[in-house]
N, C-alpha and C. Protein backbone atom coordinates (compact mmCIF):
# COMPACT_ATOMS: atom_id res chain seq x y z
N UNK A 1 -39.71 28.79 73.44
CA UNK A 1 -38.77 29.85 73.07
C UNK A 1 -37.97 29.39 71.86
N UNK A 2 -37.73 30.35 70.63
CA UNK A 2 -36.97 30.30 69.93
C UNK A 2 -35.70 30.08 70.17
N UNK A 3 -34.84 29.14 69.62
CA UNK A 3 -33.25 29.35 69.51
C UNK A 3 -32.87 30.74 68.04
N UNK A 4 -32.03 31.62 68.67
CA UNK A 4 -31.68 32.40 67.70
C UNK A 4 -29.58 31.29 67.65
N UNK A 5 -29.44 30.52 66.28
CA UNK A 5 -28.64 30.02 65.64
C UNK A 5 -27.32 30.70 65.08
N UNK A 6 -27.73 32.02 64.24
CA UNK A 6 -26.73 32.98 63.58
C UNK A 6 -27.60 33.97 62.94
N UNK A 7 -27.21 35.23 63.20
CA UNK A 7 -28.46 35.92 62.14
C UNK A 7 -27.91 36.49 61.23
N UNK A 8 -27.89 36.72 60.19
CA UNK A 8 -27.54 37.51 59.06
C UNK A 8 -28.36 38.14 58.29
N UNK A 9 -28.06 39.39 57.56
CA UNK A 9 -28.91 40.70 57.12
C UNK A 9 -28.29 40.24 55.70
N UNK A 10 -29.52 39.80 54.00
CA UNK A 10 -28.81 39.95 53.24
C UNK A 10 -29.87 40.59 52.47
N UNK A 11 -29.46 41.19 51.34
CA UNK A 11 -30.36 41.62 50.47
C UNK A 11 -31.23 40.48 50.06
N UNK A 12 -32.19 41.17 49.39
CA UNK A 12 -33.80 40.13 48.91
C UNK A 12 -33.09 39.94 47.74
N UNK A 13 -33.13 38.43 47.33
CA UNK A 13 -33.05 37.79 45.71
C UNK A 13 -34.28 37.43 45.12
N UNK A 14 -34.30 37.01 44.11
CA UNK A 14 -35.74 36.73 43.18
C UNK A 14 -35.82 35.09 43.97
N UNK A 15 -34.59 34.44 44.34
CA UNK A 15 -34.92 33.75 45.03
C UNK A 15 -35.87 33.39 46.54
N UNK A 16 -35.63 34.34 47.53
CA UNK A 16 -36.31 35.02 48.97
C UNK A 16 -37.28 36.16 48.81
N UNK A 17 -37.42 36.71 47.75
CA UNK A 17 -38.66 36.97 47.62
C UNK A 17 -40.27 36.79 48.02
N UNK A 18 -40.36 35.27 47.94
CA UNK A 18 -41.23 34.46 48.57
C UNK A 18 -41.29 34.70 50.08
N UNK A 19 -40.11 34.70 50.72
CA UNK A 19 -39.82 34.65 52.04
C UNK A 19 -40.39 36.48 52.83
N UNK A 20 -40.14 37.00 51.94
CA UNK A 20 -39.92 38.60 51.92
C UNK A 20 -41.77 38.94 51.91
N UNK A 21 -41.98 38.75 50.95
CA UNK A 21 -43.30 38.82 51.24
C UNK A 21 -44.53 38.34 52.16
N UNK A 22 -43.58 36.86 52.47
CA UNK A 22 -44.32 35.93 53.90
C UNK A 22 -44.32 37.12 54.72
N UNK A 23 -43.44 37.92 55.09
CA UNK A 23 -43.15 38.88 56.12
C UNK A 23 -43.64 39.91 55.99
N UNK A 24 -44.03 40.50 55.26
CA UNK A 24 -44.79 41.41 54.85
C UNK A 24 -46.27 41.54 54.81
N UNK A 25 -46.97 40.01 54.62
CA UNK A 25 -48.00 40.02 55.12
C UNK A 25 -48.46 39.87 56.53
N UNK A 26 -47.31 39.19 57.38
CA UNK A 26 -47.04 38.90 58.58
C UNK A 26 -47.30 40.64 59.03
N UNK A 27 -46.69 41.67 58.92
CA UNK A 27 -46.60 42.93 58.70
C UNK A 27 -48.20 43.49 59.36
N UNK A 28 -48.74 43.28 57.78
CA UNK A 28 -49.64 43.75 57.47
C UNK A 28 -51.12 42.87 58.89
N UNK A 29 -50.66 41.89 59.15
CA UNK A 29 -51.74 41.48 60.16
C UNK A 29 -51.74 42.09 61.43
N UNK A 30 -50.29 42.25 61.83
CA UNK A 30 -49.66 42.63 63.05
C UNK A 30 -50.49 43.78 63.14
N UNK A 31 -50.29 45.06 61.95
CA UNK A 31 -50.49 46.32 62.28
C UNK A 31 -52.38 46.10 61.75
N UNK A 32 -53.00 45.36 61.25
CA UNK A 32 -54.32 45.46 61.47
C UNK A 32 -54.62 45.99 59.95
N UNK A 33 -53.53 46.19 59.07
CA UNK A 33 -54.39 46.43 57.58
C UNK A 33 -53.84 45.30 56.39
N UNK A 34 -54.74 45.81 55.36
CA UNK A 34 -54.56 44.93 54.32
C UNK A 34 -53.48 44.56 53.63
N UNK A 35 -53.07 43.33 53.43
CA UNK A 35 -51.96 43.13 52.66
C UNK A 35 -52.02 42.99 51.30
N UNK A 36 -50.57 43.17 50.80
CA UNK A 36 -50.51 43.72 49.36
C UNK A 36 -51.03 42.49 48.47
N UNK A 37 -52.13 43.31 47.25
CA UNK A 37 -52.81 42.16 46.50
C UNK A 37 -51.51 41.63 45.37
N UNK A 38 -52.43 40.78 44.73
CA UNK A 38 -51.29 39.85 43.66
C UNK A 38 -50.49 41.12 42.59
N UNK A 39 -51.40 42.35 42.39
CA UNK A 39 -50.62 43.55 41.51
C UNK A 39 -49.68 43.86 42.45
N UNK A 40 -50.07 44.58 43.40
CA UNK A 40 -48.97 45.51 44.27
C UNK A 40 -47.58 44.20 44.71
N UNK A 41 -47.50 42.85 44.69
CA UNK A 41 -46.52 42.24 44.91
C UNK A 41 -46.26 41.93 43.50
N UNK A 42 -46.50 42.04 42.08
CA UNK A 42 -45.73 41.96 41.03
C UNK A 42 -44.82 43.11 40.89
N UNK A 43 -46.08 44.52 41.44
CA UNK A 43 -45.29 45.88 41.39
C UNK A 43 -43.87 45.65 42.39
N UNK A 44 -44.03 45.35 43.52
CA UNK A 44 -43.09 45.53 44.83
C UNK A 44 -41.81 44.53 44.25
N UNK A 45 -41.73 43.23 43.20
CA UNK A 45 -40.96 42.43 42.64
C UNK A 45 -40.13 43.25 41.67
N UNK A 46 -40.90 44.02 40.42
CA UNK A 46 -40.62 44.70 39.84
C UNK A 46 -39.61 45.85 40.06
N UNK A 47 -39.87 46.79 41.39
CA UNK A 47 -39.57 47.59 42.08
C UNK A 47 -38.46 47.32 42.43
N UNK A 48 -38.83 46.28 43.06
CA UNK A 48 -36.72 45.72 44.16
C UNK A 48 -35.81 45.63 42.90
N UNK A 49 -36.03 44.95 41.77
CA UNK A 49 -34.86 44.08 40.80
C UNK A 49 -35.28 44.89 39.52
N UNK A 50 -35.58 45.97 39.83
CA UNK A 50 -35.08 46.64 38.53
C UNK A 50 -33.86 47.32 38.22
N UNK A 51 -33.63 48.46 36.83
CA UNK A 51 -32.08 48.05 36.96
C UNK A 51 -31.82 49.67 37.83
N UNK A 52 -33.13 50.23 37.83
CA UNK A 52 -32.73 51.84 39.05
C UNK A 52 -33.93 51.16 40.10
N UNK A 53 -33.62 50.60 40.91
CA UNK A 53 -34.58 49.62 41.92
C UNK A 53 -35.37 51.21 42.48
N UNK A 54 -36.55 51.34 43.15
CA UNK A 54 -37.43 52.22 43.97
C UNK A 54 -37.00 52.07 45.31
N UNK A 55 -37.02 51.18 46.00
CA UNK A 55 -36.60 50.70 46.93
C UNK A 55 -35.54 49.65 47.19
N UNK A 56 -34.83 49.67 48.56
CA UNK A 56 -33.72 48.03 48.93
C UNK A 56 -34.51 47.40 50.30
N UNK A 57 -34.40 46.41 49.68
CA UNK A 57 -35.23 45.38 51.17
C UNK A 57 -33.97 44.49 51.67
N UNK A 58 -33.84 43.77 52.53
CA UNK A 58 -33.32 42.80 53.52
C UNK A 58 -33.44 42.28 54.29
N UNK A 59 -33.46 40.48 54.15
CA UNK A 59 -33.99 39.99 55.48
C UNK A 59 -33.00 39.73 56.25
N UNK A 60 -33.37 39.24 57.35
CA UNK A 60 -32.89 38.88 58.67
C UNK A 60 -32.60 37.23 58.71
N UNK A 61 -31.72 36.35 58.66
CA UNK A 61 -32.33 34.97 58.58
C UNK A 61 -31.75 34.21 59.52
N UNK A 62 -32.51 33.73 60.60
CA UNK A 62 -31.55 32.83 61.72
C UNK A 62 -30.83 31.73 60.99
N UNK A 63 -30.08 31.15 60.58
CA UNK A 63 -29.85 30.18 60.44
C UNK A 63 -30.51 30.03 58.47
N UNK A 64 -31.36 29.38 58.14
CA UNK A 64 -31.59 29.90 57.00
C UNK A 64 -33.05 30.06 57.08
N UNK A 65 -33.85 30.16 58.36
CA UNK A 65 -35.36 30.73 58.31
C UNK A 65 -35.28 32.40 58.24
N UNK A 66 -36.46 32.79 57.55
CA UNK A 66 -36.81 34.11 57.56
C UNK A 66 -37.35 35.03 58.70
N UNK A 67 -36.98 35.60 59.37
CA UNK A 67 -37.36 36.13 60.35
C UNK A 67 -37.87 37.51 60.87
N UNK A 68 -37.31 38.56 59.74
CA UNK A 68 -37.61 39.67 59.43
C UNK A 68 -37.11 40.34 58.59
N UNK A 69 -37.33 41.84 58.12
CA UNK A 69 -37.06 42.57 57.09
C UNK A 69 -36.89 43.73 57.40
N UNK A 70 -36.46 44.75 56.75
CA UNK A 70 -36.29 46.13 56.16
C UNK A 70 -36.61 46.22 55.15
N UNK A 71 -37.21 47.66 54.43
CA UNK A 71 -37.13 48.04 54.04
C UNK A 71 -36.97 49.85 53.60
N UNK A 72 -36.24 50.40 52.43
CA UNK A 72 -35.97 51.56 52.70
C UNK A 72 -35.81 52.54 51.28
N UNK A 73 -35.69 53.41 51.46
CA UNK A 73 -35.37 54.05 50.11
C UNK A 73 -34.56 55.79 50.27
N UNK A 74 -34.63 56.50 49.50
CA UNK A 74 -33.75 57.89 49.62
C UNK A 74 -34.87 58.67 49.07
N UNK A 75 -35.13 59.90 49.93
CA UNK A 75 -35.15 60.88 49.83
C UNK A 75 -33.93 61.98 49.91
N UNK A 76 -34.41 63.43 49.53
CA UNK A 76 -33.30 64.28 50.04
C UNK A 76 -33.76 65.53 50.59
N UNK A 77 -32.67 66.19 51.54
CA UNK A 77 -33.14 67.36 51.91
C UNK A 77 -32.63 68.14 51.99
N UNK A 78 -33.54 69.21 51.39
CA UNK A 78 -32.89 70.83 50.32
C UNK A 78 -32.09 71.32 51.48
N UNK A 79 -32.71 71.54 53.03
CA UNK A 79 -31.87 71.98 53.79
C UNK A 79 -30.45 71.79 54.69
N UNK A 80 -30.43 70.00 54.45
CA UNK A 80 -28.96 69.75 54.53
C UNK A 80 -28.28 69.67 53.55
N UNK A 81 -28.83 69.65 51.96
CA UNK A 81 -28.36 69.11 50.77
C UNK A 81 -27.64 67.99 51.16
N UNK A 82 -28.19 66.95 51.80
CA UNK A 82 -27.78 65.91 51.92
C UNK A 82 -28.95 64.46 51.15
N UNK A 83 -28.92 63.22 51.22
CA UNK A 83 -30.09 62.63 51.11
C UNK A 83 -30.33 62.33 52.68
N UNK A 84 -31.29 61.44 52.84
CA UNK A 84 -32.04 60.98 53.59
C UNK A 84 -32.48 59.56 53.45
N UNK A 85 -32.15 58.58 54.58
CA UNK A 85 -32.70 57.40 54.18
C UNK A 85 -33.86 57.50 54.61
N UNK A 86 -35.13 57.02 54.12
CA UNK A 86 -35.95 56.66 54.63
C UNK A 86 -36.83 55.46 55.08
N UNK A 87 -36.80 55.12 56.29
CA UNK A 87 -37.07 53.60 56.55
C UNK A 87 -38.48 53.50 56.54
N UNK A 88 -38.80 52.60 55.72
CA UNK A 88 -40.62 52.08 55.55
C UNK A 88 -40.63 51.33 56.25
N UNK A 89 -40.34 50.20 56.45
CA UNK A 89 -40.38 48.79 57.18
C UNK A 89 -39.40 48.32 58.08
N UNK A 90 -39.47 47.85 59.07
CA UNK A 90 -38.40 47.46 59.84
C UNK A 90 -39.50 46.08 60.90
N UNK A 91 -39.20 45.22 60.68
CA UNK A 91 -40.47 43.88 61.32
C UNK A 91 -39.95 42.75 61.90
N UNK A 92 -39.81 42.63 62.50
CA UNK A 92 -39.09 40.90 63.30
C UNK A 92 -40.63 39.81 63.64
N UNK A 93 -40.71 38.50 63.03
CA UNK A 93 -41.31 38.20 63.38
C UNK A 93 -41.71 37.84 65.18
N UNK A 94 -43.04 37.98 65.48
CA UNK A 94 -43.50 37.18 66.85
C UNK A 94 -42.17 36.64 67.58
N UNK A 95 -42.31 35.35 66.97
CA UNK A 95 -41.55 34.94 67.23
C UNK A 95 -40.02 34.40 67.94
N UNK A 96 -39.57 36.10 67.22
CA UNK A 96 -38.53 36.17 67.24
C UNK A 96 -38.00 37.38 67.65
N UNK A 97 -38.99 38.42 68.82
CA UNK A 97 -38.85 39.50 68.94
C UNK A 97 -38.10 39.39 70.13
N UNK A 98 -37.61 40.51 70.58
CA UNK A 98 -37.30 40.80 72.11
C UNK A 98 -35.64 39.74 72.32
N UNK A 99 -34.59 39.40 70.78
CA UNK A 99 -33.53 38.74 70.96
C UNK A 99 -32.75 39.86 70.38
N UNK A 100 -32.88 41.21 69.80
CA UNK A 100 -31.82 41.67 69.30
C UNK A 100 -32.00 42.15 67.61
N UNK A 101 -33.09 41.37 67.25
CA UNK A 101 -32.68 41.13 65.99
C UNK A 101 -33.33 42.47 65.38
N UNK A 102 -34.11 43.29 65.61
CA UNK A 102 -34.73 44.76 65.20
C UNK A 102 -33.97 45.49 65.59
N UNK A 103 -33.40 45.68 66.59
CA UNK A 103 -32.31 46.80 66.72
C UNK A 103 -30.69 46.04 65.91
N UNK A 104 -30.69 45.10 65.36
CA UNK A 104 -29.95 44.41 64.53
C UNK A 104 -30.16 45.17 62.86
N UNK A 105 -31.46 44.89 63.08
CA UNK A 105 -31.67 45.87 61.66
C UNK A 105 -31.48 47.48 61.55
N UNK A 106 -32.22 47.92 62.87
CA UNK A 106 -32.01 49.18 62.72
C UNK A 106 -30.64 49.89 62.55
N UNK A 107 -29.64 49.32 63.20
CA UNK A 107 -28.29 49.40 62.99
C UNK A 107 -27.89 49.31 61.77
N UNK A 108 -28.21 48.55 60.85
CA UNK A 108 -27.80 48.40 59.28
C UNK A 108 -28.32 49.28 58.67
N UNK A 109 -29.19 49.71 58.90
CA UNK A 109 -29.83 50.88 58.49
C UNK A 109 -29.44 52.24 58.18
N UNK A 110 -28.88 52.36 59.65
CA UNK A 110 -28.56 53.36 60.11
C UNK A 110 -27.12 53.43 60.08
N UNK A 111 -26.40 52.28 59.62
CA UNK A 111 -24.96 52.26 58.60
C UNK A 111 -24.78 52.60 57.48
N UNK A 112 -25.72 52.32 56.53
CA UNK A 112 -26.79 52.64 55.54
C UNK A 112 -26.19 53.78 55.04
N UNK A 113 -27.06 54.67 55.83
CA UNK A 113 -27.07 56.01 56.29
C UNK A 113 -25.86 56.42 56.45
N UNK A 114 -24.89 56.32 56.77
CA UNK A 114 -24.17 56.90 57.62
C UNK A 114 -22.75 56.66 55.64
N UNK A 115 -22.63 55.42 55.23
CA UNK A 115 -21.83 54.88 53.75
C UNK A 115 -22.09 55.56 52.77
N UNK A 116 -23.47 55.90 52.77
CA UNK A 116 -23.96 57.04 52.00
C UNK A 116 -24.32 58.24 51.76
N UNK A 117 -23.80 58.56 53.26
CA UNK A 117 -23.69 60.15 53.80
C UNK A 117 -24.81 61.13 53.33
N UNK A 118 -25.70 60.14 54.18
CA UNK A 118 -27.02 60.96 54.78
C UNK A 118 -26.79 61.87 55.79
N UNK A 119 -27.33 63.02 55.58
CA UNK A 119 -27.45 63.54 56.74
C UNK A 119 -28.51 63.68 57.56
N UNK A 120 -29.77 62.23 57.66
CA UNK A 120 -30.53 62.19 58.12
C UNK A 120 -30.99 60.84 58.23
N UNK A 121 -32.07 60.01 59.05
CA UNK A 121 -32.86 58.80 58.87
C UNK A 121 -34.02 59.30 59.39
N UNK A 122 -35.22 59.15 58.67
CA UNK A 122 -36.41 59.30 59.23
C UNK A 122 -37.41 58.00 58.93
N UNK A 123 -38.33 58.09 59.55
CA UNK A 123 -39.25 56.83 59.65
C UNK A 123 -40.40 57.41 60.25
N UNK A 124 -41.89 56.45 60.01
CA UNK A 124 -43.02 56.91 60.96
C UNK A 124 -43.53 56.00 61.87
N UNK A 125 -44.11 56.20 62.64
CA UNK A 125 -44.84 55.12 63.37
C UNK A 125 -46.20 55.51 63.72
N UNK A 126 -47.10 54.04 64.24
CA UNK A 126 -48.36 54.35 64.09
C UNK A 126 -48.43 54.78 65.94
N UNK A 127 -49.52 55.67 66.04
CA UNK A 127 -49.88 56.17 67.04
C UNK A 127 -49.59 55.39 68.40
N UNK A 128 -50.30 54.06 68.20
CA UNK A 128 -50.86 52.71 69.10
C UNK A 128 -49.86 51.94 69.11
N UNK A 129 -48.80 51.91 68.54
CA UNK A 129 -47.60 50.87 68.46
C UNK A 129 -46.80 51.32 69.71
N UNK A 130 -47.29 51.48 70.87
CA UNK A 130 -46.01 51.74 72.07
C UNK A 130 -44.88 51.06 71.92
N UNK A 131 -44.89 49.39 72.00
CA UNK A 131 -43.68 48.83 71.64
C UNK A 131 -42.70 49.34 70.24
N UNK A 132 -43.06 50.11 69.29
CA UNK A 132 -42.31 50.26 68.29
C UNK A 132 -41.52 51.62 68.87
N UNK A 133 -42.63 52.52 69.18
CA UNK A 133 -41.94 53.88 70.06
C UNK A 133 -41.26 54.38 70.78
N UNK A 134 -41.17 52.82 71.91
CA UNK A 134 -40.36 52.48 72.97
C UNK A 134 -38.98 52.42 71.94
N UNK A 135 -38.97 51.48 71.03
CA UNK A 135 -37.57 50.52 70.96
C UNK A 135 -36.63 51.69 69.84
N UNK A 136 -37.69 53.12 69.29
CA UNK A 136 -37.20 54.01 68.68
C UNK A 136 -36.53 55.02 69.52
N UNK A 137 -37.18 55.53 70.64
CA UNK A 137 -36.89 56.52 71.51
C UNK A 137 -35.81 55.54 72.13
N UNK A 138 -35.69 54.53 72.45
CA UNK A 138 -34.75 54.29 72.93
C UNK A 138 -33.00 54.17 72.23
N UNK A 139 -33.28 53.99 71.32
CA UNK A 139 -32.44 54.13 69.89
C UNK A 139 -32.04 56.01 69.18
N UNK A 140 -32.27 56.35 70.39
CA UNK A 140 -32.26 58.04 69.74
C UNK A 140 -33.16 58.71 69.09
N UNK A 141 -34.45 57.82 68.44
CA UNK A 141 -35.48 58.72 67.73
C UNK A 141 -35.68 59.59 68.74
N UNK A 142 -36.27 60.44 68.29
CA UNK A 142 -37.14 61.84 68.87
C UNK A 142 -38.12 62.24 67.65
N UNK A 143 -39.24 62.14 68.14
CA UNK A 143 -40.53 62.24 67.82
C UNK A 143 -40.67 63.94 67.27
N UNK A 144 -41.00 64.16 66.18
CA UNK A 144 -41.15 65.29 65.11
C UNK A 144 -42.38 66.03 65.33
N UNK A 145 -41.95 67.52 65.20
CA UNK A 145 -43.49 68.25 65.06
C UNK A 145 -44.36 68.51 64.10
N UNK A 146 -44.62 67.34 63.15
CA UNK A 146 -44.79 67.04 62.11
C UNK A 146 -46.11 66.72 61.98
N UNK A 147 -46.80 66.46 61.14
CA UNK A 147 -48.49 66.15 61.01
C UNK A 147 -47.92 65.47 59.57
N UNK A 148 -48.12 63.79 59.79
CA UNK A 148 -48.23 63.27 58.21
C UNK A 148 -49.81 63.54 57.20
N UNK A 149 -49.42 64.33 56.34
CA UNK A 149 -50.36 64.03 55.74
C UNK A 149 -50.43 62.92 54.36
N UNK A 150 -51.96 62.55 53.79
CA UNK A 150 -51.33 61.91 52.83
C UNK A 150 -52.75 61.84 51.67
N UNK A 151 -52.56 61.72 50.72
CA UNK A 151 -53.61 61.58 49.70
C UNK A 151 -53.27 60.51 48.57
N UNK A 152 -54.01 59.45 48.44
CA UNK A 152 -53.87 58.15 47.90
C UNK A 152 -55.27 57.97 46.77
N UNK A 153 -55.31 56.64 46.55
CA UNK A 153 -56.42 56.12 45.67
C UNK A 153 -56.65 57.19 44.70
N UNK A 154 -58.27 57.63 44.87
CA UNK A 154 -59.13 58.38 43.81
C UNK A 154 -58.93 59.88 43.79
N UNK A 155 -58.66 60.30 45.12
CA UNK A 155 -57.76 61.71 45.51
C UNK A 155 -56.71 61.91 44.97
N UNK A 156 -56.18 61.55 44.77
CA UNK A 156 -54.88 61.37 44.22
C UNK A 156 -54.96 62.25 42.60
């Protein structure tokens, strides 16, 4: 068993970057697809630390190991005329699950939200992830009558 030490939520530097992406591929195994090649992590570098960033990421760090992340960005919606955060990522490593530290994030998140006067947080999840569904519904999500669709690559 892990010792959880102190955890703290800080934004990603060009420094933890490295760390940020460890987690991200960590991510990408968990859920069973490919992780981002050497372009899409110059793009995703590019992205965070530019000077109108696309997205804000943040890790989680016990002590000073990396342990998990967020990530998120704004949409808006015409019918609250409000924005919308929208959460892409939210990941605690193995490791280090089942101490607090994901509903640690989701909370910052969802402070986030709340400093910037959203009048919304949305997020998706994959079908097969019960544990992610569980720890949302338990957190107040409620599941949407929604159908994601999506068109990528050569469709596009």
């Amino acid at each position: 068993m892990t010792d959880i030490v102190h955890i703290a939520v800080e934004k990603i530097t060009e420094k933890s970057f490295p760390d940020f992406i460890s987690l991200i591929k960590e991510l990408a195994e968990y859920e069973k697809l490919a992780p981002p090649d050497g372009d899409a992590i110059l793009r995703l570098k590019e992205d965070a630390f530019s000077e109108n960033p696309k997205y804000e990421a943040y890790l989680a760090f016990n002590g000073k190991i990396p342990v998990g992340y967020i990530t998120f960005y704004f949409t808006y919606s015409t019918f609250l005329a409000k924005p919308t955060l929208y959460l892409e990522d939210i990941f605690v490593s193995k490791d280090y699950r089942k101490m607090g530290i994901g509903g640690m994030l989701f909370d910052f998140c969802r402070n986030v939200a709340k400093e910037r006067g959203c009048g919304r947080m949305d997020w998706t999840v994959l079908t097969w992830n019960k544990p992610s569904i569980d720890f949302y519904e338990n957190r107040g999500g409620k599941k949407q009558d929604w159908y994601l669709y999506r068109i990528n690559g050569d469709s596009l």
